[in-house]
N, C-alpha and C. Protein backbone atom coordinates (compact mmCIF):
# COMPACT_ATOMS: atom_id res chain seq x y z
N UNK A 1 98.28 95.07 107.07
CA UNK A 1 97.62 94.97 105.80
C UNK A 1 97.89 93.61 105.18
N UNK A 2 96.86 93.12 104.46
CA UNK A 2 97.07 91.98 103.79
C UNK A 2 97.07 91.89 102.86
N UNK A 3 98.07 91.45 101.79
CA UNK A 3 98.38 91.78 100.65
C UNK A 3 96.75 91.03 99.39
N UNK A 4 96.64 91.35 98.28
CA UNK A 4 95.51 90.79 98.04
C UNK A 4 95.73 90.74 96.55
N UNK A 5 95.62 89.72 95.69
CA UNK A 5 95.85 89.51 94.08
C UNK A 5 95.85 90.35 93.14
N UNK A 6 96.25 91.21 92.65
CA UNK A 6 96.09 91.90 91.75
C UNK A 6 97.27 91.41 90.58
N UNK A 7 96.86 92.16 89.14
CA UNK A 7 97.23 91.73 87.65
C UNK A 7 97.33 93.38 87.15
N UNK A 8 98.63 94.06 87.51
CA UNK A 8 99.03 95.12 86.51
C UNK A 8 99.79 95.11 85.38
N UNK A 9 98.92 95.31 84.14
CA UNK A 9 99.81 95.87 83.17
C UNK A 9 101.43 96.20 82.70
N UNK A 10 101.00 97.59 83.93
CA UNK A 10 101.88 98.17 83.58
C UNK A 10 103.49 97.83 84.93
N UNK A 11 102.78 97.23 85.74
CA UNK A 11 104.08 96.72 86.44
C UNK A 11 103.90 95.04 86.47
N UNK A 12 104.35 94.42 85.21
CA UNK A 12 103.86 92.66 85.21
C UNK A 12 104.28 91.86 86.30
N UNK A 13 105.53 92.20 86.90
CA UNK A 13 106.16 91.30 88.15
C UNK A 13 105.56 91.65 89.27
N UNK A 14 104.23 92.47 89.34
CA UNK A 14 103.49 92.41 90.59
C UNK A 14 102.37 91.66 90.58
N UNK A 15 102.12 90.71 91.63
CA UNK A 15 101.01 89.85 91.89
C UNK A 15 100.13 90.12 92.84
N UNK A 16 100.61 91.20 94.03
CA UNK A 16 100.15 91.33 95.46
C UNK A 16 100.10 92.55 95.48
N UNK A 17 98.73 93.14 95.82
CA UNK A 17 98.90 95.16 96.21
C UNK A 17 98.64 94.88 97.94
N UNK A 18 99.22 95.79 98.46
CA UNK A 18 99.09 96.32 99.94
C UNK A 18 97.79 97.29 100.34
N UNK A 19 96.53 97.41 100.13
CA UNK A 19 95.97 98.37 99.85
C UNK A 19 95.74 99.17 100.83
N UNK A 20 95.93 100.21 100.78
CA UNK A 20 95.81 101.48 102.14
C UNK A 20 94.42 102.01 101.98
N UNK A 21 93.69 101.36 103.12
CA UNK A 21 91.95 101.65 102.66
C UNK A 21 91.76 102.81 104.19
N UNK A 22 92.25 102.51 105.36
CA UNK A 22 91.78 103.31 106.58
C UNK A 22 92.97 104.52 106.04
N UNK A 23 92.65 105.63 107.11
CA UNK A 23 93.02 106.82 107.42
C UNK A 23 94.71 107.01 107.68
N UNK A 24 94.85 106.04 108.72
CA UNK A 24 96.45 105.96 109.54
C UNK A 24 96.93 104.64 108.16
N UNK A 25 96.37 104.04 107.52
CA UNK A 25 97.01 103.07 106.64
C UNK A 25 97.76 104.20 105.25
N UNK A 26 96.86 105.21 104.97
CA UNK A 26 97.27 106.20 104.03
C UNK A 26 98.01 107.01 104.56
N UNK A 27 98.31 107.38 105.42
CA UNK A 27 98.99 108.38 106.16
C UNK A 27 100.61 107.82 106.10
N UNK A 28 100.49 106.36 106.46
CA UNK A 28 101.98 106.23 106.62
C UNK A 28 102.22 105.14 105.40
N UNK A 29 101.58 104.80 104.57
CA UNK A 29 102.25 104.12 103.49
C UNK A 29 103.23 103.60 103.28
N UNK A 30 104.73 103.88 102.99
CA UNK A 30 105.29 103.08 102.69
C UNK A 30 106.53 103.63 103.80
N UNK A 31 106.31 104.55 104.30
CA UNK A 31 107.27 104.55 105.77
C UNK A 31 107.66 103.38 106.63
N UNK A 32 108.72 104.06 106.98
CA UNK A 32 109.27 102.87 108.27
C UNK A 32 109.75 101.66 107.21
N UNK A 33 109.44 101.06 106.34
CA UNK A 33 109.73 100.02 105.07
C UNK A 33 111.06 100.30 104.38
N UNK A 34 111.78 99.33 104.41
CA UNK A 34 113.21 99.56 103.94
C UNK A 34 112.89 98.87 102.37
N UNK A 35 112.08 98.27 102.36
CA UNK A 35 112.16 97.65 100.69
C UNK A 35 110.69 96.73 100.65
N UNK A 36 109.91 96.93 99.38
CA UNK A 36 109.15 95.80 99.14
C UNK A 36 109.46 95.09 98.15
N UNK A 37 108.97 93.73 98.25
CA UNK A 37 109.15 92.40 97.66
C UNK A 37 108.84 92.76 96.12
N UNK A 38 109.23 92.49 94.70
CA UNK A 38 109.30 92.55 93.83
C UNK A 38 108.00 92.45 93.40
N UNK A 39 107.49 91.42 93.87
CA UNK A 39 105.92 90.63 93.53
C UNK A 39 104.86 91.45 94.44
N UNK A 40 105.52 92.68 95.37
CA UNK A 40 104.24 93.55 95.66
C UNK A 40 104.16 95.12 95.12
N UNK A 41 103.00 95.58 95.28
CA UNK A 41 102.93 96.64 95.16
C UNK A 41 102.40 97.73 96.37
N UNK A 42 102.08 98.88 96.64
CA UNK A 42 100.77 99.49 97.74
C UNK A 42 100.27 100.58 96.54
N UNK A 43 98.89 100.14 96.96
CA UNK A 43 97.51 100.90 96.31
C UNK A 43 97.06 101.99 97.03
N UNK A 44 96.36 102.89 96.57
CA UNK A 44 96.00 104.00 96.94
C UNK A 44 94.93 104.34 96.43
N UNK A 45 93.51 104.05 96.83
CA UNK A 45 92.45 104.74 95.90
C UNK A 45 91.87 105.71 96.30
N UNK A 46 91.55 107.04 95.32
CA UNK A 46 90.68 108.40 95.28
C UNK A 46 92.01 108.85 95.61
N UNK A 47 92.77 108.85 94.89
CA UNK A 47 94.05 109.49 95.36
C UNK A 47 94.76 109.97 93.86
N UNK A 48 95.60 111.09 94.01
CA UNK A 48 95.83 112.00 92.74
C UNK A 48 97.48 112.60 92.58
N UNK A 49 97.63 112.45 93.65
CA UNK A 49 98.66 112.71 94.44
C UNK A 49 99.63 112.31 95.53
N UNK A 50 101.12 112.20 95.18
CA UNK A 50 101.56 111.82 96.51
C UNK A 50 103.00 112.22 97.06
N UNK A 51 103.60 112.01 98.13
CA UNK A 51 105.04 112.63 98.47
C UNK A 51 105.45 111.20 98.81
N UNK A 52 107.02 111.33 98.99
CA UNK A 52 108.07 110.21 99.34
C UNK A 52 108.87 110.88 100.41
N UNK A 53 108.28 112.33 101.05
CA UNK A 53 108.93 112.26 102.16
C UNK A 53 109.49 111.55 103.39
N UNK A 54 109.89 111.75 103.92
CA UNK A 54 110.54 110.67 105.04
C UNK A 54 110.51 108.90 104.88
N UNK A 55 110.27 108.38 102.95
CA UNK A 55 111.26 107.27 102.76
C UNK A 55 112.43 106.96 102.74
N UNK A 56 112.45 105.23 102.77
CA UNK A 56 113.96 105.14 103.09
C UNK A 56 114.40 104.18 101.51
N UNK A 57 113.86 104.61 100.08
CA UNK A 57 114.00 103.68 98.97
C UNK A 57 113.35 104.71 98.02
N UNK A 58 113.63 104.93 96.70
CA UNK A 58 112.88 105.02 95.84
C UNK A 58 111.74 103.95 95.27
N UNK A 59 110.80 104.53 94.50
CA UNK A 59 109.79 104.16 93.91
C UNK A 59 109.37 104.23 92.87
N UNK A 60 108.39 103.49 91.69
CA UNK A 60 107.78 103.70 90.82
C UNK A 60 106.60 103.88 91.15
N UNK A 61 105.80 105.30 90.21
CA UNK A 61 104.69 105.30 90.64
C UNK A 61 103.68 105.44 89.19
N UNK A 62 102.49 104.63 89.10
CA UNK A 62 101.71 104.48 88.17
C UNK A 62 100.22 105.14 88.94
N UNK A 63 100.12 106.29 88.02
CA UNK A 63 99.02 106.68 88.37
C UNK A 63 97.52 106.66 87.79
N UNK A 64 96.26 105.94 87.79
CA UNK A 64 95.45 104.94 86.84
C UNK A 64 93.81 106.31 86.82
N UNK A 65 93.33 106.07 85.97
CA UNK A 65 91.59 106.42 86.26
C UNK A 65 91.10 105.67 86.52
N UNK A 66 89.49 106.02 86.63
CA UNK A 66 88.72 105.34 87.32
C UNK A 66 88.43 104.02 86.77
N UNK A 67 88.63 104.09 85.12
CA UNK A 67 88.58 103.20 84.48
C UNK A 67 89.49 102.02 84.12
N UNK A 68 91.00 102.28 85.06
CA UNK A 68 92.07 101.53 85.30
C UNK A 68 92.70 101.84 83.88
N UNK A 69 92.74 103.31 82.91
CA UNK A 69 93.45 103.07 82.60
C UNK A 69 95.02 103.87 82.83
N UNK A 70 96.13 104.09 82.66
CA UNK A 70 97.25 104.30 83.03
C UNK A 70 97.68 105.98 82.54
N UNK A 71 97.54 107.27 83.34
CA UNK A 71 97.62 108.08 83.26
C UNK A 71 99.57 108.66 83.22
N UNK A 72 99.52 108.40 84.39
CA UNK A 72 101.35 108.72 84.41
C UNK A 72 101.90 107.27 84.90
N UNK A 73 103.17 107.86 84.50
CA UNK A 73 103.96 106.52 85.40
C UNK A 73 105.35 107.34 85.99
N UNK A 74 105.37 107.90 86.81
CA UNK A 74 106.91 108.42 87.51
C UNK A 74 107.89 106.91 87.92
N UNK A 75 109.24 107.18 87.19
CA UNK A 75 110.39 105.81 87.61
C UNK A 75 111.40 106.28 88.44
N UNK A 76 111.77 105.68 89.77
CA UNK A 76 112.67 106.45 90.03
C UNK A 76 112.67 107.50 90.92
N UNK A 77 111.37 107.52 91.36
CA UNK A 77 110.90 108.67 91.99
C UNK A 77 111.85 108.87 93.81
N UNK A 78 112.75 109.71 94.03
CA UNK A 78 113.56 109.36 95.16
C UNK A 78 112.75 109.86 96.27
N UNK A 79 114.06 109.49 97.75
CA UNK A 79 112.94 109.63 98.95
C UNK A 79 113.15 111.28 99.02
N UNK A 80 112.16 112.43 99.28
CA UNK A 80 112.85 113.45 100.15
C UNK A 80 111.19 114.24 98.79
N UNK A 81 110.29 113.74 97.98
CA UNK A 81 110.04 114.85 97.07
C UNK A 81 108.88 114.85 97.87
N UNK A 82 108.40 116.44 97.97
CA UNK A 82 107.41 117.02 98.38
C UNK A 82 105.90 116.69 97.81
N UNK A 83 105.44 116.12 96.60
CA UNK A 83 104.29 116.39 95.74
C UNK A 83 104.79 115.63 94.18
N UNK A 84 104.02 114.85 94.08
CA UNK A 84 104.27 114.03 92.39
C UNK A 84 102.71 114.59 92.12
N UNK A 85 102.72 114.39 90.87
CA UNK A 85 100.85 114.70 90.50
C UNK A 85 100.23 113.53 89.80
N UNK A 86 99.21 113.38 89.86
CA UNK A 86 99.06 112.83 88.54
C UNK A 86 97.50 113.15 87.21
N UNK A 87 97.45 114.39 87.95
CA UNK A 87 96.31 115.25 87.09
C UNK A 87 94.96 114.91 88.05
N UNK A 88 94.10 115.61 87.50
CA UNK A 88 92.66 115.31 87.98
C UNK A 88 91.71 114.28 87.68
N UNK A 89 92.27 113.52 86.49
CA UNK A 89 91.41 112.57 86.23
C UNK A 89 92.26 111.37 87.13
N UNK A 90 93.16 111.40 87.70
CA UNK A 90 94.07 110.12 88.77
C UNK A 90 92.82 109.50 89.74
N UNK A 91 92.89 108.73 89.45
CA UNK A 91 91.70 107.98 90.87
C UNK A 91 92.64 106.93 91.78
N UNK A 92 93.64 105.99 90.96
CA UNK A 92 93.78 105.01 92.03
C UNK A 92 95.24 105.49 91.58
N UNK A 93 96.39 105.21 92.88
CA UNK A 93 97.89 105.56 92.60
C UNK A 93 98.33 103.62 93.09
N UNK A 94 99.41 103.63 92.40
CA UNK A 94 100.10 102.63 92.83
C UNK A 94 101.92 102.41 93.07
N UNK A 95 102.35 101.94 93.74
CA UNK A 95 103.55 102.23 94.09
C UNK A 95 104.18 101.05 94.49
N UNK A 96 105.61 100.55 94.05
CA UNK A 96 106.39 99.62 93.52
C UNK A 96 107.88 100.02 93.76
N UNK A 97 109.12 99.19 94.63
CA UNK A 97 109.91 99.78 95.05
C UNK A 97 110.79 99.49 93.38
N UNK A 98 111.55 100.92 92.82
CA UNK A 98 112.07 101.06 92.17
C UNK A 98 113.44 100.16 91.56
N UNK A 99 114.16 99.36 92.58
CA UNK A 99 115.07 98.86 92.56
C UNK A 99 114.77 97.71 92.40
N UNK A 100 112.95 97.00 92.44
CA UNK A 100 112.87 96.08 92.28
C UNK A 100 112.41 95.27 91.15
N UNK A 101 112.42 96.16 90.32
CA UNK A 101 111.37 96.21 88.69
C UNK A 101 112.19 95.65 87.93
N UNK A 102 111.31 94.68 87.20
CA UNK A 102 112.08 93.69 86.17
C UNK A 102 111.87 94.26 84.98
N UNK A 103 110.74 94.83 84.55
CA UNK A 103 111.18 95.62 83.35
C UNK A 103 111.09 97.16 83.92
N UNK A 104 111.49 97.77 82.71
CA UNK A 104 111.79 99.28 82.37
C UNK A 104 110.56 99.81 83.04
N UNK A 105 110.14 100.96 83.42
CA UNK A 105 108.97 101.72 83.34
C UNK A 105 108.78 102.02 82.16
N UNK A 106 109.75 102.85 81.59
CA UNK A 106 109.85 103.40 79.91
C UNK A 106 109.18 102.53 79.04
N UNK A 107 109.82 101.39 78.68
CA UNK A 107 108.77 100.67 78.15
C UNK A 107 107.75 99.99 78.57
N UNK A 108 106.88 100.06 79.53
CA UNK A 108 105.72 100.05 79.76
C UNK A 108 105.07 101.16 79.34
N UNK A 109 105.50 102.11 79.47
CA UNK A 109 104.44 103.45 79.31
C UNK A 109 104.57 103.86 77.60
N UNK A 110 105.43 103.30 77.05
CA UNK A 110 105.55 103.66 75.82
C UNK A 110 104.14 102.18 75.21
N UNK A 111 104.47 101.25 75.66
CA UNK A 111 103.25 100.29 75.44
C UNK A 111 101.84 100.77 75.57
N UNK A 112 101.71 101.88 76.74
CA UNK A 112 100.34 101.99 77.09
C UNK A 112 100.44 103.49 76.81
N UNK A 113 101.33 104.08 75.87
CA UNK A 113 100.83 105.15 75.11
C UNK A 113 101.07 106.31 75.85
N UNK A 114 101.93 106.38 76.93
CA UNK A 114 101.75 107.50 78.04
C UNK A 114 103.50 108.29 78.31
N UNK A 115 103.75 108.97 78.88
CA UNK A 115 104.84 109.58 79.03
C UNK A 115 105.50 108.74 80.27
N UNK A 116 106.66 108.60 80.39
CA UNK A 116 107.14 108.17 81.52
C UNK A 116 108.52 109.31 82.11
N UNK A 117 107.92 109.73 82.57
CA UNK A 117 108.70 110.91 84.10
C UNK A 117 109.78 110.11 84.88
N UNK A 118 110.87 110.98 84.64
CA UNK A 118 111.42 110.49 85.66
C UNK A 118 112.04 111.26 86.97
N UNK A 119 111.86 110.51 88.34
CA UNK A 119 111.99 110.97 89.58
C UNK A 119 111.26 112.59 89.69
N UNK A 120 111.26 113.16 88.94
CA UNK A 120 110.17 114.60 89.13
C UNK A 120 111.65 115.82 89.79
């Protein structure tokens, strides 16, 4: 995958999403990956939902509508959970290794008006 420019909000120290557009690219996401770079993220679109089974790192996860704007934000989210949600209106998920976040989740989501969950 090739990383490609993106400008989030709600995670500012990311510049680069990973985007998982084929079948086997969504399937294994952020597996096998011991850590991503501060300045990336991996994208997920038509997606509502997701697990951190068989990771090897926690994550932040921001979950957006169609309209990009910011539905949930889970911080913290560890490796081993079965199912995060992020309702029915979730279209695109995004995901950010937890340990690498320069600001808070908390206050991002308190900026963009939303609850911030933690690890589930």
């Amino acid at each position: 995958m090739k990383p490609k420019p993106i400008s989030l909000p709600w995670f500012p120290e990311v510049r680069e999403c990973l985007w998982a557009w084929m079948p086997w690219a969504r399937s294994r996401g952020l597996l096998k990956r011991t850590s991503l770079p501060p300045h990336q993220c991996m994208g997920f679109r038509f997606c509502n939902a997701v697990h951190t089974v068989g990771m090897r790192f926690p994550i932040d996860i921001a979950f957006v509508d169609r309209h990009g704007r910011l539905l949930r934000l889970y911080q913290n989210v560890p490796p081993g959970r079965w199912c995060v949600w992020g309702g029915f209106k979730a279209w695109t998920v995004y995901e950010r290794d937890s340990r690498r976040g320069v600001e808070s989740p908390r206050s991002v989501a308190s900026r963009h008006g939303v609850e911030s969950l933690h690890g589930q």
